[in-house]
Structures are given as structure tokens and as C-alpha cells.
Protein backbone atom coordinates (compact mmCIF):
# COMPACT_ATOMS: atom_id res chain seq x y z
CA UNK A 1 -15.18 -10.32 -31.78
CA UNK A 2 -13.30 -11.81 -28.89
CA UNK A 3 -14.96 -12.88 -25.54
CA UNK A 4 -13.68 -12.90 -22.10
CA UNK A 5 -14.70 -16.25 -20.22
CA UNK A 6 -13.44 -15.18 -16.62
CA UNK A 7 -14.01 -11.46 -15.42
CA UNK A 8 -12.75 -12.43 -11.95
CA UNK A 9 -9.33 -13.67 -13.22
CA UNK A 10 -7.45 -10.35 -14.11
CA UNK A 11 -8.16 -7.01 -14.84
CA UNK A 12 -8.28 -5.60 -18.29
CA UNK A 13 -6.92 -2.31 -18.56
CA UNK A 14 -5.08 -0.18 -20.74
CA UNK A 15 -3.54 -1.71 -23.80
CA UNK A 16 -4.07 -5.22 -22.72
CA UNK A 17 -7.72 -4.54 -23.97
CA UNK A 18 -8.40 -6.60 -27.40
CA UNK A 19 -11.15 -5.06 -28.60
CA UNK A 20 -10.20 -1.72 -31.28
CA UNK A 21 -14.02 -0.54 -30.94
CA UNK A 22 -15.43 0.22 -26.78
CA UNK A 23 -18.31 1.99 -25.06
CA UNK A 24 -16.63 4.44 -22.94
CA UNK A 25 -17.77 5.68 -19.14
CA UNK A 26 -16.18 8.27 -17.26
CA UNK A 27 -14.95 8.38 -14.09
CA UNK A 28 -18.69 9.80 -13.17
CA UNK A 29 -20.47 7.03 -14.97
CA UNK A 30 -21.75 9.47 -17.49
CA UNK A 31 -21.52 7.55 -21.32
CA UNK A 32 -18.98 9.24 -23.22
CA UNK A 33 -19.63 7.45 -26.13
CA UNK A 34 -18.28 4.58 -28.57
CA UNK A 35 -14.53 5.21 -29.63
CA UNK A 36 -11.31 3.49 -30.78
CA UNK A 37 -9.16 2.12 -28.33
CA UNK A 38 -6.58 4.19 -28.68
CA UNK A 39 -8.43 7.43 -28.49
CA UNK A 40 -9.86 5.79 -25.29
CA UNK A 41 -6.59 5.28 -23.45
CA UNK A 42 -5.69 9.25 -24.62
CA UNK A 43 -8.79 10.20 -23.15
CA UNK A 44 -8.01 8.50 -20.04
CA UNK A 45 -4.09 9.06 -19.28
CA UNK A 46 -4.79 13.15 -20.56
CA UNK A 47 -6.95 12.42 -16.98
CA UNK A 48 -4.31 10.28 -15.44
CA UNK A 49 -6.37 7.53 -15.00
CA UNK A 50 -6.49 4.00 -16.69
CA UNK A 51 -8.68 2.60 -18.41
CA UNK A 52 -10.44 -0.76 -17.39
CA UNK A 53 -13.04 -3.06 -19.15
CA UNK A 54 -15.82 -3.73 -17.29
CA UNK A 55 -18.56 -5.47 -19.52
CA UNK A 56 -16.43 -7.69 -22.24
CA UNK A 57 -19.09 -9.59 -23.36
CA UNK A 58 -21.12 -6.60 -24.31
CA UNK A 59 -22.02 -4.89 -28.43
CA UNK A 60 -19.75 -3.07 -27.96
CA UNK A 61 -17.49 -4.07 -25.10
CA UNK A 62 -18.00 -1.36 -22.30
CA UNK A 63 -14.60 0.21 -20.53
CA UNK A 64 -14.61 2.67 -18.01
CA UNK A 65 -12.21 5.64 -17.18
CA UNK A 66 -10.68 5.00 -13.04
CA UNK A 67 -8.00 4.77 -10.65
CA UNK A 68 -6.83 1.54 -11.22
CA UNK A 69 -5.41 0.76 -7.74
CA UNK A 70 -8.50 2.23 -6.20
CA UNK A 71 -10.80 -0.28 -8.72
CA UNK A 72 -8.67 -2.69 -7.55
CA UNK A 73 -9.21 -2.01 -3.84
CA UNK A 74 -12.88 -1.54 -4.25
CA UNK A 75 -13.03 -4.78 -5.73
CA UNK A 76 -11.37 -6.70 -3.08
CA UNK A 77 -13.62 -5.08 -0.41
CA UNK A 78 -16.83 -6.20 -2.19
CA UNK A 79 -15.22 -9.73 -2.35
CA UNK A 80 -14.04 -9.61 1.12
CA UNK A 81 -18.06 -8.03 2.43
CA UNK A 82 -19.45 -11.41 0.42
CA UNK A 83 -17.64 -13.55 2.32
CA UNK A 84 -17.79 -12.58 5.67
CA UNK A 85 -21.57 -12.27 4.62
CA UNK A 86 -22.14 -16.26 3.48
CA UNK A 87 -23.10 -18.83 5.93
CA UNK A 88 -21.10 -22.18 5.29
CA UNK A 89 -23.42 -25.40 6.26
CA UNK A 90 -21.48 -28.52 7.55
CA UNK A 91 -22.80 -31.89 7.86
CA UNK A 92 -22.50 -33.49 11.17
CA UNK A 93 -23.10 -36.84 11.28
CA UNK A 94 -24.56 -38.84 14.39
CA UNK A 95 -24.26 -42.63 14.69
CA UNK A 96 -26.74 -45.42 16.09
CA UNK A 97 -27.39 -48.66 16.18
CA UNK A 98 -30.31 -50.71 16.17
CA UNK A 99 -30.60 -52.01 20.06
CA UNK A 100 -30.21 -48.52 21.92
CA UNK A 101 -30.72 -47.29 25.12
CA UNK A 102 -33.55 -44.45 25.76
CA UNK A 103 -30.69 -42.31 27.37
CA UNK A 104 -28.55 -42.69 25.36
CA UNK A 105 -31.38 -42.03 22.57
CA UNK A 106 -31.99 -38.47 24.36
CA UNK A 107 -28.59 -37.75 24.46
CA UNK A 108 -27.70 -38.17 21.06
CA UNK A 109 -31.57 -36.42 20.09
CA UNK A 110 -30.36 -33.70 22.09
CA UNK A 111 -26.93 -33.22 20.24
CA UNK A 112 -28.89 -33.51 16.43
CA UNK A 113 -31.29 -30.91 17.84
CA UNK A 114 -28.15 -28.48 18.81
CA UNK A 115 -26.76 -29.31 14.98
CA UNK A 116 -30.12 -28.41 13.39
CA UNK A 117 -30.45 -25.21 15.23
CA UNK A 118 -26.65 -23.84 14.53
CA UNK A 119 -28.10 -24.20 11.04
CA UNK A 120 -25.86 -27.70 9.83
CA UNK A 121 -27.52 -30.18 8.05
CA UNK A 122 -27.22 -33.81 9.88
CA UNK A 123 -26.51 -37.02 8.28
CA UNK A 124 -28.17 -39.91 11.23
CA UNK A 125 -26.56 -43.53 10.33
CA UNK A 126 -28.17 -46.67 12.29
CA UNK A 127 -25.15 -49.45 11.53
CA UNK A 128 -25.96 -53.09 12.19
CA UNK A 129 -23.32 -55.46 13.05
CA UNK A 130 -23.39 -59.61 12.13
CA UNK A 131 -26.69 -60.74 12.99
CA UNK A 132 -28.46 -57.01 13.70
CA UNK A 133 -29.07 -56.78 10.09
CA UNK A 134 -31.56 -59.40 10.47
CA UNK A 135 -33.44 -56.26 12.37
CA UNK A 136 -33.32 -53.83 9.50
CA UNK A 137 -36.82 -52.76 10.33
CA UNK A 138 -35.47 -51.79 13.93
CA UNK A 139 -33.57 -49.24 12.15
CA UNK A 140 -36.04 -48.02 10.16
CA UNK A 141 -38.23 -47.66 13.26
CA UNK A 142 -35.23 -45.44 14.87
CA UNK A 143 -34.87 -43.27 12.22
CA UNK A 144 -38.51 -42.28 11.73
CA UNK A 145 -38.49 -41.61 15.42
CA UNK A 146 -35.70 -39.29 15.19
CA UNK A 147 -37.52 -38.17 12.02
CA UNK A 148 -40.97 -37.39 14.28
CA UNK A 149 -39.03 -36.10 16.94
CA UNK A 150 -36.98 -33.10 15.42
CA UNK A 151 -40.65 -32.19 13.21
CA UNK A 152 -40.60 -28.90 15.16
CA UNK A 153 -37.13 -27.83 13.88
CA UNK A 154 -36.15 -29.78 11.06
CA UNK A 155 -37.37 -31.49 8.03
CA UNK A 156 -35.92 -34.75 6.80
CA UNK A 157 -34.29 -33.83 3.56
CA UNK A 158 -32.94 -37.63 2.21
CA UNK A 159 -35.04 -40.23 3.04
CA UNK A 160 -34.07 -43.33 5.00
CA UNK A 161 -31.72 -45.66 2.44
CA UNK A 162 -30.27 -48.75 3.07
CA UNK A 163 -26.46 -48.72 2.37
CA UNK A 164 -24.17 -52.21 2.62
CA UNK A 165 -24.32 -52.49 6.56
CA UNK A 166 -25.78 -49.10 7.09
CA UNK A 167 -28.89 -47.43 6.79
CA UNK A 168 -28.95 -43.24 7.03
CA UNK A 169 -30.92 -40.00 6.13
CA UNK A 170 -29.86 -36.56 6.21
CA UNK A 171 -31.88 -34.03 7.66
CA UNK A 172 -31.74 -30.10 7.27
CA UNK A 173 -33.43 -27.19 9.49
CA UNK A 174 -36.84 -25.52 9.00
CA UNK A 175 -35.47 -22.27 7.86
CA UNK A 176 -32.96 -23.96 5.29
């Protein structure tokens, strides 16, 4: 028996089919029963419809009797419905470095809040320069006060790491 890998690549209908042996559904979705192919496709063009595999993979593979160009359709609406319907997460990033004002601390707290709460994951990178990476621990302290400060909407996700002249983590909302 042959398999079908892909269902989403093309549409199996008619005498494209490769199996000789199919479970057969009406246009109702009431089982007509198992049958040859080609008594199948009679039973469907004496209706003037197609008829289109839905379930390769199953003993035996199941087809149904349809509209082709309205399956088609259908399908493309469902596919359309799930996209509009998923919710893409970016990751922003937000840059510091180890000898920072407290303004300039708020600022950038305030922007990481905004990120978490339009439901993007942010990646926070302290980066030392020459003779700040003597100070590693300064960066460390920076992060787990971002870290305590976002506790009411976000969660850290990676912790601190140490990275050639950088050190980050990536933090993700409460509700993600």
C-alpha cells in the first residue's frame, strides 16, 4: 500500500488516486461503503462531482464524493481563519551597559515593560567595553534588577549567560 507524506501539498482527486481499494463518503458524510476505484469515480461523476481523498494513510484509504472547487475554497478559508487567528511573538532586544544612569535605567525598564505586555519576548544584553569586563558582576547585578523589577509581568525565561563581551537573558510575559 502506498502512503501520502504531505496532505497539504495537492489534492488527490479523481484518477490521480493510487489506491484500487477506498472507503467511500458521500457528499452528506454518510459511509457508502468500501469499493474499487473505478466504481468510485462512476459513483461520483453519475453525481457530477469528483472525487477527493481525504484520509490516505487510513485501512482502507478514505475518499469522499464533493465539489471540487468548492473543497478547494473551503480549504483555503480554514487556512486563511488559522492565520489571521495565530499570534506571532518577536524578540526585541534592549541594550545596557554596566555603568548606567538611573534615568536612563527607567527609560529603557519602561520600554521592556511595553515589549512584555504587547506579548514579545525580550532578549536584555549588558555589553562591557575594554576594561568594564573587569566589572562582570556589575552586569550581573543589572540584569537581576531588571529581572526583580518586571516580576509582576514577566518571568525570566534564559538565565543570565556570559557571551564573549556580552552578557544577556531573555525574558517572556506571565501569560506566555
Amino acid at each position: 500500500m502506498k502512503t501520502i507524506k504531505n496532505e497539504k501539498e495537492k489534492i488527490i482527486k479523481n484518477e490521480e488516486i493510487p489506491f484500487t481499494e477506498l472507503r467511500v463518503v458521500d457528499e452528506e458524510g454518510k459511509a457508502v461503503g468500501v469499493m474499487s476505484k473505478a466504481a468510485a469515480i462512476d459513483l461520483a461523476k453519475s453525481k457530477g462531482l469528483d472525487l477527493i481523498l481525504v484520509a490516505p494513510n487510513a485501512q482502507p484509504p478514505v475518499a469522499r464524493i464533493l465539489d471540487y472547487g468548492k473543497y478547494k475554497y473551503e480549504l483555503a478559508k480554514r487556512e486563511q481563519k488559522a492565520k489571521r487567528n495565530q499570534k506571532i511573538i518577536e524578540v526585541k532586544e534592549m541594550k545596557f551597559r554596566p555603568v548606567i544612569n538611573e534615568h536612563d535605567y527607567q527609560t529603557k525598564l519602561k520600554h521592556i515593560k511595553r515589549f512584555l505586555s504587547e506579548g514579545n519576548k525580550v532578549k536584555v544584553t549588558v555589553m562591557f567595553r575594554g576594561r568594564e569586563l573587569a566589572f562582570v558582576e556589575k552586569g550581573k547585578e543589572i540584569l537581576d534588577r531588571i529581572s526583580n523589577d518586571i516580576a509582576d509581568i514577566g518571568s525570566v525565561e534564559k538565565e543570565a549567560k556570559m557571551e564573549g563581551r556580552d552578557m544577556w537573558m531573555v525574558l517572556k510575559p506571565k501569560n506566555l
